[in-house]
C-alpha atoms as a PDB file:
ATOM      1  CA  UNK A   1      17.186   6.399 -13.078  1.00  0.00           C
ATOM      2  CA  UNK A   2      18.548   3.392 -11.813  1.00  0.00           C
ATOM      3  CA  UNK A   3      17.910  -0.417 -12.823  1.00  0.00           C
ATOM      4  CA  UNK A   4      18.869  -3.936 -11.707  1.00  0.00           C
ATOM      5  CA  UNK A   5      16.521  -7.013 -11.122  1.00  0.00           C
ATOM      6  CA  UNK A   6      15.914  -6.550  -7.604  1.00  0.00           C
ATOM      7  CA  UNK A   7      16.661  -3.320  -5.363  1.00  0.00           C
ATOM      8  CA  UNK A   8      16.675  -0.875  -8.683  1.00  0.00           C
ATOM      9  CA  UNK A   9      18.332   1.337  -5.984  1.00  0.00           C
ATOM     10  CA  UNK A  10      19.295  -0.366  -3.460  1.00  0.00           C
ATOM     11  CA  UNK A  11      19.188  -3.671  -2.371  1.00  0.00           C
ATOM     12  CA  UNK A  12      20.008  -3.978   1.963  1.00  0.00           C
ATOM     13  CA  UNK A  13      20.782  -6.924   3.910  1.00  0.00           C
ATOM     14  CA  UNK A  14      22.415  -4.643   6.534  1.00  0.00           C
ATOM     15  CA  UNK A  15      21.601  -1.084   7.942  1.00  0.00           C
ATOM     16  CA  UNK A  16      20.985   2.129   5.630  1.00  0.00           C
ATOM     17  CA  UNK A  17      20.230   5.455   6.882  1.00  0.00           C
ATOM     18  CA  UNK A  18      19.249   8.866   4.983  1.00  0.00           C
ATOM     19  CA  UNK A  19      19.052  11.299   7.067  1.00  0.00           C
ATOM     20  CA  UNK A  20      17.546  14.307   5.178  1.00  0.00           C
ATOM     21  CA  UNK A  21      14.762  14.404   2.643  1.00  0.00           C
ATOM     22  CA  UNK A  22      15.228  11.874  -0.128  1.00  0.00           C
ATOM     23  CA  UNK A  23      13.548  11.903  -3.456  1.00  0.00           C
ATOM     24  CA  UNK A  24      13.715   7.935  -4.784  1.00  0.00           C
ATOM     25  CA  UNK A  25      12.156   8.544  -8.129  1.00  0.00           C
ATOM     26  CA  UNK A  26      11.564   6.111 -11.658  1.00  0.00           C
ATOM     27  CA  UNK A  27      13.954   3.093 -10.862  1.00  0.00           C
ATOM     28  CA  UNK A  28      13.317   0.103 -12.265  1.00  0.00           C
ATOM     29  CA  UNK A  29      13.555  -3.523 -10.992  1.00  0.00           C
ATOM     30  CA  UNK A  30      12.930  -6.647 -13.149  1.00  0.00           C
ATOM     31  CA  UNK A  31      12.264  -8.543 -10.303  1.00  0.00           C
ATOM     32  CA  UNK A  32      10.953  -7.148  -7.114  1.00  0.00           C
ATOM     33  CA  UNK A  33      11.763  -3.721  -5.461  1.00  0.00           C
ATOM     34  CA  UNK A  34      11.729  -1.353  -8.366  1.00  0.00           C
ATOM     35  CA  UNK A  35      13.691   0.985  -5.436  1.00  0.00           C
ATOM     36  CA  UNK A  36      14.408  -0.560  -2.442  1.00  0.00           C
ATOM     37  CA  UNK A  37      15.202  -4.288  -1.536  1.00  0.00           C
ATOM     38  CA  UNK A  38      15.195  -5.033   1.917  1.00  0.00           C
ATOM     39  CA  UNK A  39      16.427  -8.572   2.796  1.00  0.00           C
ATOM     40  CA  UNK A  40      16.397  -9.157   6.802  1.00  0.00           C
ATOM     41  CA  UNK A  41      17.799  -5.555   6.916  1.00  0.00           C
ATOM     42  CA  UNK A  42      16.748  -2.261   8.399  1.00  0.00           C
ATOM     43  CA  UNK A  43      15.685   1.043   6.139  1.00  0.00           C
ATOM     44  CA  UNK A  44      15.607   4.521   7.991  1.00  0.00           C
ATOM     45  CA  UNK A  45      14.316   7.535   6.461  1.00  0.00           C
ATOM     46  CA  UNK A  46      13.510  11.074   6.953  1.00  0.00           C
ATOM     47  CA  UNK A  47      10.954  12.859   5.045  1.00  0.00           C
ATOM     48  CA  UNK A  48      10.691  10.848   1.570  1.00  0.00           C
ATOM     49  CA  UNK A  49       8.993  10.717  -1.910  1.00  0.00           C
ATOM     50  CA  UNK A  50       9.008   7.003  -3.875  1.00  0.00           C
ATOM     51  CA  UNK A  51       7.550   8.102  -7.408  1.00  0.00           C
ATOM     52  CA  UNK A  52       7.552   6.637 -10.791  1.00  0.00           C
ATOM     53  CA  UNK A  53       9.108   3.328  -9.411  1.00  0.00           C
ATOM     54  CA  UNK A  54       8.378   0.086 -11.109  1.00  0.00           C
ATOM     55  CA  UNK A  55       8.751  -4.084 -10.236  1.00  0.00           C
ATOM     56  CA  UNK A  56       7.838  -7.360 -10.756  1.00  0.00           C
ATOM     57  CA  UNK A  57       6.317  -7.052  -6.862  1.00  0.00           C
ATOM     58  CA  UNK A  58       6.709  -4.567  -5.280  1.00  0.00           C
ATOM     59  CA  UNK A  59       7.107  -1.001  -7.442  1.00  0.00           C
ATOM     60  CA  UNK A  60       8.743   1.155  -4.926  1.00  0.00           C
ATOM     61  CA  UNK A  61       9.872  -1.051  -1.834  1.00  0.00           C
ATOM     62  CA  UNK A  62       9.922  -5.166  -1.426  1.00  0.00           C
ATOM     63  CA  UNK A  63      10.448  -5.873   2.343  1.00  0.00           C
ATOM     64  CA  UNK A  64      11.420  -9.768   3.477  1.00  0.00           C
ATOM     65  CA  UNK A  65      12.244 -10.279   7.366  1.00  0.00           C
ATOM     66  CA  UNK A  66      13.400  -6.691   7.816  1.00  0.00           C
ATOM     67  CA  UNK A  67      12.472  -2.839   8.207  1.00  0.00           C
ATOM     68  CA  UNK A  68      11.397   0.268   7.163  1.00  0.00           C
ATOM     69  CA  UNK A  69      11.138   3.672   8.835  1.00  0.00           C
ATOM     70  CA  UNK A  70      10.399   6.926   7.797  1.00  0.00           C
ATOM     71  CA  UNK A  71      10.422   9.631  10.407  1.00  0.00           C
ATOM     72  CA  UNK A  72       8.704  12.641   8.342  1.00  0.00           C
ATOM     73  CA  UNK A  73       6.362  13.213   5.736  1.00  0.00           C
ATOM     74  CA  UNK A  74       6.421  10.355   2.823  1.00  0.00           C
ATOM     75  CA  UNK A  75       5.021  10.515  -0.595  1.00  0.00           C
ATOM     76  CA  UNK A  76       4.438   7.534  -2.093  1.00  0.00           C
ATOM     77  CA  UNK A  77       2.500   8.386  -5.631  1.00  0.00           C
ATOM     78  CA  UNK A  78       2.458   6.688  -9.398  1.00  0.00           C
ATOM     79  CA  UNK A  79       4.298   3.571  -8.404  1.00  0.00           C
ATOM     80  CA  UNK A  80       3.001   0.020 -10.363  1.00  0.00           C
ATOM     81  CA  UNK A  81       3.956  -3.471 -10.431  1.00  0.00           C
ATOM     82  CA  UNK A  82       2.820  -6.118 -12.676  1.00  0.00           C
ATOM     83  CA  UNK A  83       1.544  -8.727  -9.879  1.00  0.00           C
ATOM     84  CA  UNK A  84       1.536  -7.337  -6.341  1.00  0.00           C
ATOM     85  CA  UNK A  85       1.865  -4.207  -4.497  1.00  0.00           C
ATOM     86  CA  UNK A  86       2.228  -1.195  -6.929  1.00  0.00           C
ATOM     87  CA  UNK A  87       4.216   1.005  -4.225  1.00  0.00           C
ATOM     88  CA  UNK A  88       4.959  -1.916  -1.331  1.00  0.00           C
ATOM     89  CA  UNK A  89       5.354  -5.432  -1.192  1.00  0.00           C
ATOM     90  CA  UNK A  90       5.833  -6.541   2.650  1.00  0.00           C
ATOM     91  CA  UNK A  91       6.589 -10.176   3.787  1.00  0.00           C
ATOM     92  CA  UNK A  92       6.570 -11.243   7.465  1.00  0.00           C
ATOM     93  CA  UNK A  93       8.114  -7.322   7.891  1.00  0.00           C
ATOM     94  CA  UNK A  94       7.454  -4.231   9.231  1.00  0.00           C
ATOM     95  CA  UNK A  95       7.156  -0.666   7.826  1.00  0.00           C
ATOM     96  CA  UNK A  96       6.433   2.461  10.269  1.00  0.00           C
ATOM     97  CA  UNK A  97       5.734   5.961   7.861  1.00  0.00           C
ATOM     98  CA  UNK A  98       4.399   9.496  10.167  1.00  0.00           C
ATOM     99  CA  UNK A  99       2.440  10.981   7.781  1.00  0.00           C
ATOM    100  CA  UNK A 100       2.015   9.857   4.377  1.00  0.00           C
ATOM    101  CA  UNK A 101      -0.222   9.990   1.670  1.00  0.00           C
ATOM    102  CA  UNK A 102      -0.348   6.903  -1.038  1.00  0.00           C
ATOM    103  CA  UNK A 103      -1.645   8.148  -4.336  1.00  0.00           C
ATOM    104  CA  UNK A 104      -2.099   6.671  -7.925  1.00  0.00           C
ATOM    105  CA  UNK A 105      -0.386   3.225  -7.304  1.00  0.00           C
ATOM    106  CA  UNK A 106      -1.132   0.514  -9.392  1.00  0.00           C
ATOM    107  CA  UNK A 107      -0.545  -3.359  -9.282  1.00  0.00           C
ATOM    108  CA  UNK A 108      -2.847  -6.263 -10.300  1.00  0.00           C
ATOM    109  CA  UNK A 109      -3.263  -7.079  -6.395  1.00  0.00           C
ATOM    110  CA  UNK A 110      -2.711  -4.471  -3.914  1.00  0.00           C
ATOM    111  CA  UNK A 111      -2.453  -1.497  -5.518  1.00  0.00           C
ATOM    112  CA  UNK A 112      -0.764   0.837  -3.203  1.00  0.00           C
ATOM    113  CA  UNK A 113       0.449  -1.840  -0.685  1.00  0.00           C
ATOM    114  CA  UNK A 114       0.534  -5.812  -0.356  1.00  0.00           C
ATOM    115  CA  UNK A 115       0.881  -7.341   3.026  1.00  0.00           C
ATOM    116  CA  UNK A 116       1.623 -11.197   4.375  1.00  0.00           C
ATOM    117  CA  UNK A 117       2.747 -11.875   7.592  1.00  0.00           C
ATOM    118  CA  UNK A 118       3.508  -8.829   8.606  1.00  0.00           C
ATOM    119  CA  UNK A 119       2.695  -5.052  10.423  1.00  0.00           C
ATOM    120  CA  UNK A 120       2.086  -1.432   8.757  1.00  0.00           C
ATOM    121  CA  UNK A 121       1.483   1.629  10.849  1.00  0.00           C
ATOM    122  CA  UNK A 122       1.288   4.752   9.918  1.00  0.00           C
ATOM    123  CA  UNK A 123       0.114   8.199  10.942  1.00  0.00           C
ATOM    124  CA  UNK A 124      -2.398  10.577   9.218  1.00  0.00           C
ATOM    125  CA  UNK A 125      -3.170   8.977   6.060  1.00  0.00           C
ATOM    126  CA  UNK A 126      -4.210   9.810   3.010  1.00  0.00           C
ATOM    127  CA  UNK A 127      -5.039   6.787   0.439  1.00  0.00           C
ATOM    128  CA  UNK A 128      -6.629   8.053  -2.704  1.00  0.00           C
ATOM    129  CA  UNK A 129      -6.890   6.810  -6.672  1.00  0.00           C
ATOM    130  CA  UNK A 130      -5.353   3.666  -6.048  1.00  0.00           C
ATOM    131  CA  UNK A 131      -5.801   0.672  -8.098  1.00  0.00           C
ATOM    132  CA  UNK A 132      -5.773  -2.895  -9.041  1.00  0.00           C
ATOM    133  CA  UNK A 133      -6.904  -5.213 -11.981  1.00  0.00           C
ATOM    134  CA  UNK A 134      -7.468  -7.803  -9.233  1.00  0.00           C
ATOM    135  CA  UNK A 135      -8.006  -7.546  -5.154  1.00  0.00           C
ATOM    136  CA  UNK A 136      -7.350  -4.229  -3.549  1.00  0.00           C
ATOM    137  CA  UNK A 137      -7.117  -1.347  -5.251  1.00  0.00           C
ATOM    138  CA  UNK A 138      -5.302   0.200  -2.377  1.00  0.00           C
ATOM    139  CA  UNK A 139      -4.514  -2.049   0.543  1.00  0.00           C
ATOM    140  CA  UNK A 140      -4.324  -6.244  -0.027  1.00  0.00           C
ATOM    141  CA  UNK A 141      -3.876  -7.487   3.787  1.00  0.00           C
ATOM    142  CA  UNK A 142      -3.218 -11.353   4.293  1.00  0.00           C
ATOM    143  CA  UNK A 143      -2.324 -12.973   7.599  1.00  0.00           C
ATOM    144  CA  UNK A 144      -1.013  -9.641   8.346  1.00  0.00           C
ATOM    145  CA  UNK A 145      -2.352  -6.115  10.254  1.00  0.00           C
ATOM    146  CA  UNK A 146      -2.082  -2.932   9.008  1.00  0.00           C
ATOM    147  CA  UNK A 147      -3.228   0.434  11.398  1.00  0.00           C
ATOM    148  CA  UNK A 148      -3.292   4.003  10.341  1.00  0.00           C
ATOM    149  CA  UNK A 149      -4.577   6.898  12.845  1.00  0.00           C
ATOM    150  CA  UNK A 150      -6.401   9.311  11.065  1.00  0.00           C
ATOM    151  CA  UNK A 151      -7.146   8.394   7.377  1.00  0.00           C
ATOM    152  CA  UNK A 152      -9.020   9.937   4.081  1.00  0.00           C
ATOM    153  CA  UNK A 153      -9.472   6.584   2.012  1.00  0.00           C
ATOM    154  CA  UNK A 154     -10.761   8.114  -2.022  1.00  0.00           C
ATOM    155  CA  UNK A 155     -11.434   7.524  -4.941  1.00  0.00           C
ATOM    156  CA  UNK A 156      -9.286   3.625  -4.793  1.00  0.00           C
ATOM    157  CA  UNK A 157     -10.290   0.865  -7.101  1.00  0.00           C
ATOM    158  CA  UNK A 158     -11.169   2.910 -10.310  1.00  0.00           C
ATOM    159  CA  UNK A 159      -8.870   3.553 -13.341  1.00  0.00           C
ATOM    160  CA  UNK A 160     -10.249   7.302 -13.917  1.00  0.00           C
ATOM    161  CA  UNK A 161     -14.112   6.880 -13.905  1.00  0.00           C
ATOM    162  CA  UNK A 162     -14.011   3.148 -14.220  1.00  0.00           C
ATOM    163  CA  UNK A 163     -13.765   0.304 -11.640  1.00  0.00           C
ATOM    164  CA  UNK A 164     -10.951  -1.950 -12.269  1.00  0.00           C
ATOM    165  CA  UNK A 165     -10.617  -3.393  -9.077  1.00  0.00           C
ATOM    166  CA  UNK A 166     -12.499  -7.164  -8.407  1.00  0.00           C
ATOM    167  CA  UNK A 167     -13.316  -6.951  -4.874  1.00  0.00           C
ATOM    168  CA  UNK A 168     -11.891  -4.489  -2.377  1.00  0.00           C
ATOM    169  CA  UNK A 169     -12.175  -0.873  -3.956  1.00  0.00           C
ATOM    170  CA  UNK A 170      -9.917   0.359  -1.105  1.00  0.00           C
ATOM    171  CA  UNK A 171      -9.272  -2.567   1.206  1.00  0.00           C
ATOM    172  CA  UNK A 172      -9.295  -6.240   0.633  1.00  0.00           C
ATOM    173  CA  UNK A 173      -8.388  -8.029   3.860  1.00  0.00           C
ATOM    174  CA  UNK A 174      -8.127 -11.990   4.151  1.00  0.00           C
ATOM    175  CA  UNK A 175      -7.153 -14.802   6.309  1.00  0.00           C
ATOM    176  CA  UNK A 176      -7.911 -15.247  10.347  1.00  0.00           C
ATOM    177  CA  UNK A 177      -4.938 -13.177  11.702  1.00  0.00           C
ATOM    178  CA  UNK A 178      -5.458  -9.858   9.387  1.00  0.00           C
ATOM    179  CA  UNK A 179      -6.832  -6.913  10.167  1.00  0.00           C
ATOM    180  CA  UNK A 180      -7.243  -3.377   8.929  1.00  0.00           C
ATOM    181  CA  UNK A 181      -7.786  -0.574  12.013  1.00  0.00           C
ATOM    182  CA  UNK A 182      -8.281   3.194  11.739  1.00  0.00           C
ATOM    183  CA  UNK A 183      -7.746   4.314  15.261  1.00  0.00           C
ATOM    184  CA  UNK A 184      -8.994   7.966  14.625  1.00  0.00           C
ATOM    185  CA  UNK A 185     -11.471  10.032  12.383  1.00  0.00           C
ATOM    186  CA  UNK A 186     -11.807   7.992   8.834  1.00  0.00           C
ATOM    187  CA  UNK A 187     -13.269   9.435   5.600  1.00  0.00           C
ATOM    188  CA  UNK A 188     -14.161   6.606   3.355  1.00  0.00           C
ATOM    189  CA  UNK A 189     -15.896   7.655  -0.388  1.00  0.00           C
ATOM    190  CA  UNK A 190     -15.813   7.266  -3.980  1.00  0.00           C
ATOM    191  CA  UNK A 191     -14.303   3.847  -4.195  1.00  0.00           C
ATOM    192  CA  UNK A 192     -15.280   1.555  -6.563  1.00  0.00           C
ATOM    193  CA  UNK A 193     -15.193  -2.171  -7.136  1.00  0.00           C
ATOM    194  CA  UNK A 194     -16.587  -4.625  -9.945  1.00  0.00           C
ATOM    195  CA  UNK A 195     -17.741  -7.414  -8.160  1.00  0.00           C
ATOM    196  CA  UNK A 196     -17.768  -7.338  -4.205  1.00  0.00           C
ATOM    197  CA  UNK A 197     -16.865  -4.667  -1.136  1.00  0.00           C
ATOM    198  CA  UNK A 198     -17.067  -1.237  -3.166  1.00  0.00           C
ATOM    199  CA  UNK A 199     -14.807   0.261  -0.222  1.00  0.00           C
ATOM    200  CA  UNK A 200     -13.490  -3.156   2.369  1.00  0.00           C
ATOM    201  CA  UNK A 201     -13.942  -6.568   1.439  1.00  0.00           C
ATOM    202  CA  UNK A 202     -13.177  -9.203   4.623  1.00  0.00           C
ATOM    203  CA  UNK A 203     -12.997 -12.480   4.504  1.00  0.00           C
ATOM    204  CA  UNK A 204     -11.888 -14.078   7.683  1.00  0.00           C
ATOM    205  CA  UNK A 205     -10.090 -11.633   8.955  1.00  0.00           C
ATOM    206  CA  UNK A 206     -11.168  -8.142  10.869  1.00  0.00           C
ATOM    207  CA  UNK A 207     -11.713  -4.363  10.158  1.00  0.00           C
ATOM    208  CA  UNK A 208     -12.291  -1.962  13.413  1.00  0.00           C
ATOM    209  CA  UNK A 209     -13.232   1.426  12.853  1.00  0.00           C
ATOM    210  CA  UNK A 210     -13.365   4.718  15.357  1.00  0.00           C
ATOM    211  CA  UNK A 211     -15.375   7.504  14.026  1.00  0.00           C
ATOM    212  CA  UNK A 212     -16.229   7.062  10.506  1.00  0.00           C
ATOM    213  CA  UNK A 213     -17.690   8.235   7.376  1.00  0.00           C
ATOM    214  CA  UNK A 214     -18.631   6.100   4.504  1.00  0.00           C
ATOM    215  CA  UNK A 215     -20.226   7.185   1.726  1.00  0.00           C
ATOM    216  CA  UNK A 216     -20.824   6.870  -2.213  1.00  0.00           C
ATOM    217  CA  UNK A 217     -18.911   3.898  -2.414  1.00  0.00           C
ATOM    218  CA  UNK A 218     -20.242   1.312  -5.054  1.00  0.00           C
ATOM    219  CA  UNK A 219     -20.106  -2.408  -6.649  1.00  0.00           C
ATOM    220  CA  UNK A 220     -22.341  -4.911  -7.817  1.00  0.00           C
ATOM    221  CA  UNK A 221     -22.723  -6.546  -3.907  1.00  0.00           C
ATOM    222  CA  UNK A 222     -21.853  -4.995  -0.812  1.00  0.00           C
ATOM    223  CA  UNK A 223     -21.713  -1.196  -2.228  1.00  0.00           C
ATOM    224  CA  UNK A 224     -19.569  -0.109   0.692  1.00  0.00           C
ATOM    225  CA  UNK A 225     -18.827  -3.107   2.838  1.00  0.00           C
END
């Protein structure tokens, strides 16, 4: 358990490397990046877990004009912040993850991940029981593009059985230059939102799907889309 107000780990304006699997577990940040801080620097990981990480913005990782890689599996489950992205907060950055799975993040935008001005990609993905008390109980995109290959998208948006999430169960993408893309087979179900886009809300920006599944998604207009 570690604590500071920002970077309740470590904060990086330079280089850091860990190369074996890391656990980064329950830090604490009073400001932003309840683990990592990443200030114009560059993050490089091996297999990883963030879990039970907490921020202002930002619970496990806050990324500003730098980095982050992660060369094997990462974890990234039961981080929250109290305004946006309950695991990652990325501005005008870049974060590459292999394989990864996002699970029971929470923020009030962006649940798993918040992105401005900026570029996510990531490998097989699984993005499930995510949520937010505003827009995007998973993924909040803004003037920024996120890609995955192969994703399972579950179950976002919805605090146990209930919808929490305003618009954007899973996905809530805005502004002219963002986009969401799923390159390979996507599995999109069970997520929920109050008031509009049960699974994706768009506005302005773009969503491209290969093959795809959607199904049993709900909210009071646009149950899926």
């Amino acid at each position: 358990f570690n604590q500071a107000v920002d970077g309740g780990a470590v904060y990086c304006a330079g280089t850091f490397s860990v190369t074996k699997s890391s656990a980064i577990e329950n830090n604490t940040a009073t400001g932003d990046g309840g683990a990592l801080y990443v200030n114009n620097g560059s993050i490089n990981l091996a297999e990883n877990t963030f879990l039970g990480n907490n921020a202002n913005r930002g619970g496990a990782v806050y990324l500003t004009g730098g980095s982050l890689t992660a060369s094997g599996n990462s974890t990234v489950q039961s981080n929250y912040s109290t305004a946006e992205g309950g695991a990652f907060y990325v501005n005008n950055g870049s974060i590459e993850l292999a394989t990864n799975s996002f699970s029971g993040n929470s923020a009030a935008s962006g649940g798993a991940v918040y992105l401005t001005t900026g570029n996510i990609k990531a490998g097989a993905s699984t993005i499930e029981n995510n949520y937010a008390t505003g827009n995007g109980g998973a993924f909040y995109v803004e003037n920024g593009n996120v890609e995955v290959t192969s994703a399972t998208i579950s179950g976002n948006g919805k605090n146990g059985s209930t919808a929490t999430t305003d618009n954007g169960g899973a996905i809530y993408v805005e502004g002219t230059g963002a986009g969401f893309k799923a390159t390979g087979d996507a599995s999109i179900f069970s997520n929920a939102a109050e008031n509009k886009g049960g699974a994706i809300y768009v506005k302005g920006g773009s969503i491209t799907l290969a093959k795809n599944t959607i199904t049993s998604n709900s909210a009071a207009t646009g149950g899926a889309i």
